[in-house]
Protein backbone atom coordinates (compact mmCIF):
# COMPACT_ATOMS: atom_id res chain seq x y z
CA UNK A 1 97.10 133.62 87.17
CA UNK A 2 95.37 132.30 89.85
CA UNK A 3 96.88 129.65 92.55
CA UNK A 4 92.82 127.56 92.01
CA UNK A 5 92.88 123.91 91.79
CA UNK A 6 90.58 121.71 89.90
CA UNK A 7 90.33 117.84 89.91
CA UNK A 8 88.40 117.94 86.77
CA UNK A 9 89.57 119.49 83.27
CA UNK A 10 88.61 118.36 79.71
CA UNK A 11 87.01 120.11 76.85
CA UNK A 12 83.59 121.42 75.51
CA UNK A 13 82.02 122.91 72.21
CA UNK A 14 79.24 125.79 72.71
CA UNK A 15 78.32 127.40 69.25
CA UNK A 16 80.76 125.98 67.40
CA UNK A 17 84.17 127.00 69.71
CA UNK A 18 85.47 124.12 71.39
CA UNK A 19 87.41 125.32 74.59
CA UNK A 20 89.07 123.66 77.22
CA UNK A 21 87.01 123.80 80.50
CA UNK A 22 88.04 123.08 84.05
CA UNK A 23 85.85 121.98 87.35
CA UNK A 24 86.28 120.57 90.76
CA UNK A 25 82.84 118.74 90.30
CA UNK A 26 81.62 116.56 87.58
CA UNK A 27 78.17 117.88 88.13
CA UNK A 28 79.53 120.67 86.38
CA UNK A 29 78.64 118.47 83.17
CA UNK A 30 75.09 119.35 84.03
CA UNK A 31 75.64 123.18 84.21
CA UNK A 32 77.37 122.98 80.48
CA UNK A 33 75.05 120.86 79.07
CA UNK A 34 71.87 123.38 80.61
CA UNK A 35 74.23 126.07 78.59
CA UNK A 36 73.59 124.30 75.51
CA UNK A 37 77.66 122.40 75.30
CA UNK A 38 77.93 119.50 72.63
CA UNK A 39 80.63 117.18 72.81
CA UNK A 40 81.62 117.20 76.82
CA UNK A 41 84.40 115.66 77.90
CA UNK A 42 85.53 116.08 81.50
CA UNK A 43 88.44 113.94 82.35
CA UNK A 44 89.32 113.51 86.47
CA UNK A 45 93.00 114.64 87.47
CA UNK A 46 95.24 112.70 89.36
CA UNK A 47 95.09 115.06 91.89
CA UNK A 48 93.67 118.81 92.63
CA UNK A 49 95.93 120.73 90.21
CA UNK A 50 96.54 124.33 88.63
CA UNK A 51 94.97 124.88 85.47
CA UNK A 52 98.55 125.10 83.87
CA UNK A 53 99.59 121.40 85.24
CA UNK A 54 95.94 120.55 84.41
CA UNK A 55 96.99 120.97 80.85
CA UNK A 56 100.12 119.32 80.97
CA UNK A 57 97.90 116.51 81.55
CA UNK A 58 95.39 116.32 79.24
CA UNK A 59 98.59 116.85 76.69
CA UNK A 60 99.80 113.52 77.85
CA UNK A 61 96.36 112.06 76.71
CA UNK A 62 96.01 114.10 73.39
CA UNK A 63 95.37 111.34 71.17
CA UNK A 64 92.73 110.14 72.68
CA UNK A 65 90.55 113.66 72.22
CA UNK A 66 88.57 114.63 69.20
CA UNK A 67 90.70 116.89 66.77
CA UNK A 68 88.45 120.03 68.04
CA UNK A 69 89.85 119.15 71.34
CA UNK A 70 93.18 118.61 70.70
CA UNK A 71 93.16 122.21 68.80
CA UNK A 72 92.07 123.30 72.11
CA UNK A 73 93.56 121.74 74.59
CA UNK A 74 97.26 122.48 72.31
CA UNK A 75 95.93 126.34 72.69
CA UNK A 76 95.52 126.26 76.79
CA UNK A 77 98.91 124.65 76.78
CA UNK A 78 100.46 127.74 74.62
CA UNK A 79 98.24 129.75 76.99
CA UNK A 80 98.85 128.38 80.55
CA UNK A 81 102.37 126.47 79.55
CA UNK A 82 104.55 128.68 77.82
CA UNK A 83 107.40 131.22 78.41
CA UNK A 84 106.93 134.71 77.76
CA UNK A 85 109.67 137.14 77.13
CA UNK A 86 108.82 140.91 77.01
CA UNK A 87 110.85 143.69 76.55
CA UNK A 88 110.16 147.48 78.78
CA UNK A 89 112.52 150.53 78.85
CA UNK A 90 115.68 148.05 77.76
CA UNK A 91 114.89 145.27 80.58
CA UNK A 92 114.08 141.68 79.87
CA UNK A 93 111.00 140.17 81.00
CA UNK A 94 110.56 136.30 81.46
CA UNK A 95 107.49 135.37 82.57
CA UNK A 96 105.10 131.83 82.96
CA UNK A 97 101.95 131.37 84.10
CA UNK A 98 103.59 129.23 86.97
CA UNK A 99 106.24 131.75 87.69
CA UNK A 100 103.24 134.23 88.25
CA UNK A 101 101.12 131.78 90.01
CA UNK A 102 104.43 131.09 92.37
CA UNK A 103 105.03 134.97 92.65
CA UNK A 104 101.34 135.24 93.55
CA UNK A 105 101.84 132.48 96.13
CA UNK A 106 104.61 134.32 97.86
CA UNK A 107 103.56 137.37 97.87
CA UNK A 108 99.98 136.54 99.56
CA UNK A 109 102.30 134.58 102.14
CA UNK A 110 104.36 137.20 102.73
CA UNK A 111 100.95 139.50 103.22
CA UNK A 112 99.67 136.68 105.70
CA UNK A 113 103.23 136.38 107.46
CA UNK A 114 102.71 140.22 108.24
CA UNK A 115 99.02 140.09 109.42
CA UNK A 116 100.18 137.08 111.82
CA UNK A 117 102.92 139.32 113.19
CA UNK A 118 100.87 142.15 114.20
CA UNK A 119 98.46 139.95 115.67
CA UNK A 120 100.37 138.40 117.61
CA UNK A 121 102.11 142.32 118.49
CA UNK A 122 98.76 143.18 119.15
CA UNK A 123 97.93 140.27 122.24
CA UNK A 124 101.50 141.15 123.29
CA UNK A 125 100.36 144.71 124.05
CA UNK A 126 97.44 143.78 125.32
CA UNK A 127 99.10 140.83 127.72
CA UNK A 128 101.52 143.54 128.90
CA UNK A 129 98.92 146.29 129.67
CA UNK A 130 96.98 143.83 131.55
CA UNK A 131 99.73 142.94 133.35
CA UNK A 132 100.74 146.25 133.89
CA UNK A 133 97.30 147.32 135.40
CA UNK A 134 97.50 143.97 138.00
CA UNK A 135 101.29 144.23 138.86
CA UNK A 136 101.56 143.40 142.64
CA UNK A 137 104.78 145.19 143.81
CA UNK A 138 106.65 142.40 145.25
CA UNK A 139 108.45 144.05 147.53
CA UNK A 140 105.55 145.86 149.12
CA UNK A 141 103.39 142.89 149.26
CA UNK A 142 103.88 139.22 150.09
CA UNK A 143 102.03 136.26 150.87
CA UNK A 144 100.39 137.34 153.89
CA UNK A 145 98.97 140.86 151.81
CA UNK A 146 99.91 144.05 151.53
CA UNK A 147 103.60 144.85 153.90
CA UNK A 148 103.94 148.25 155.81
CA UNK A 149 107.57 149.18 156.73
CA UNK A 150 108.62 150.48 159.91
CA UNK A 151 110.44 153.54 161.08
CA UNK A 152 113.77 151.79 160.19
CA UNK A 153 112.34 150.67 156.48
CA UNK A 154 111.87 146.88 157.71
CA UNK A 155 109.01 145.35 156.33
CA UNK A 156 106.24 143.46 158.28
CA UNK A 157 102.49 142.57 157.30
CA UNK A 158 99.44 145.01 157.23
């Protein structure tokens, strides 16, 4: 699952298989009817949303869909909706598509988290070599330049 939003969802028939169909333009009405799509029917979302909430939606509005449609939109809620329980080497699986999306989320912030923190490691170093390379001794300079000291270690200007 993907963490994609779309503002647009609804469904469309091309050769006879009536599928839901998502977009974040309406123009993309043009593109499936240029694909040879019958019976369009893009419906704008409240908001930008996931494909799984996306669905949730349109199920709120079944009725008002052609039975074709409501076959498919009912099949991209069992698709993007529902809970899946598997079973490997004696451990119990539960999965959703928005547990995956959410897992998804995290772990590309937790990627991005990392990359920030070596950056910023990285102009740390870099401040701290720099500085390293201009440090001014401050006890053998001062504001009047460079200091020599004296035969009893007293310090006076250059």
């Amino acid at each position: 699952m993907t963490n994609k939003t779309f503002t647009y969802a609804g469904v469309s028939t091309s050769e006879d298989q009536t599928k839901i169909r998502f977009a974040n333009d309406i123009t993309r009405v043009k593109t499936l009817i240029r694909h040879g799509h019958d019976d369009i029917d893009l419906r704008e979302l409240p908001s930008a949303l996931l494909k799984g909430e996306a669905v949730a939606f349109l199920m709120s509005s079944l009725s008002t869909f052609e039975p074709e449609g409501q076959m498919a939109i009912e099949d991209a809620n069992y698709k993007y909706n529902t809970v899946k329980v598997t079973k490997t080497k004696g451990k119990v699986k539960v999965t959703s598509a928005a547990a995956k999306a959410a897992a998804e989320q995290a772990k590309k912030d937790k990627r991005n988290a990392r990359r920030r923190e070596l950056r910023a490691l990285a102009k740390a170093k870099v401040a701290a070599d720099a500085a390293l390379e201009a440090k001014i001794d401050p006890v053998t300079s001062g504001s009047y330049g460079p200091l020599r000291t004296n035969i009893m270690g007293c310090f006076y200007p250059a």
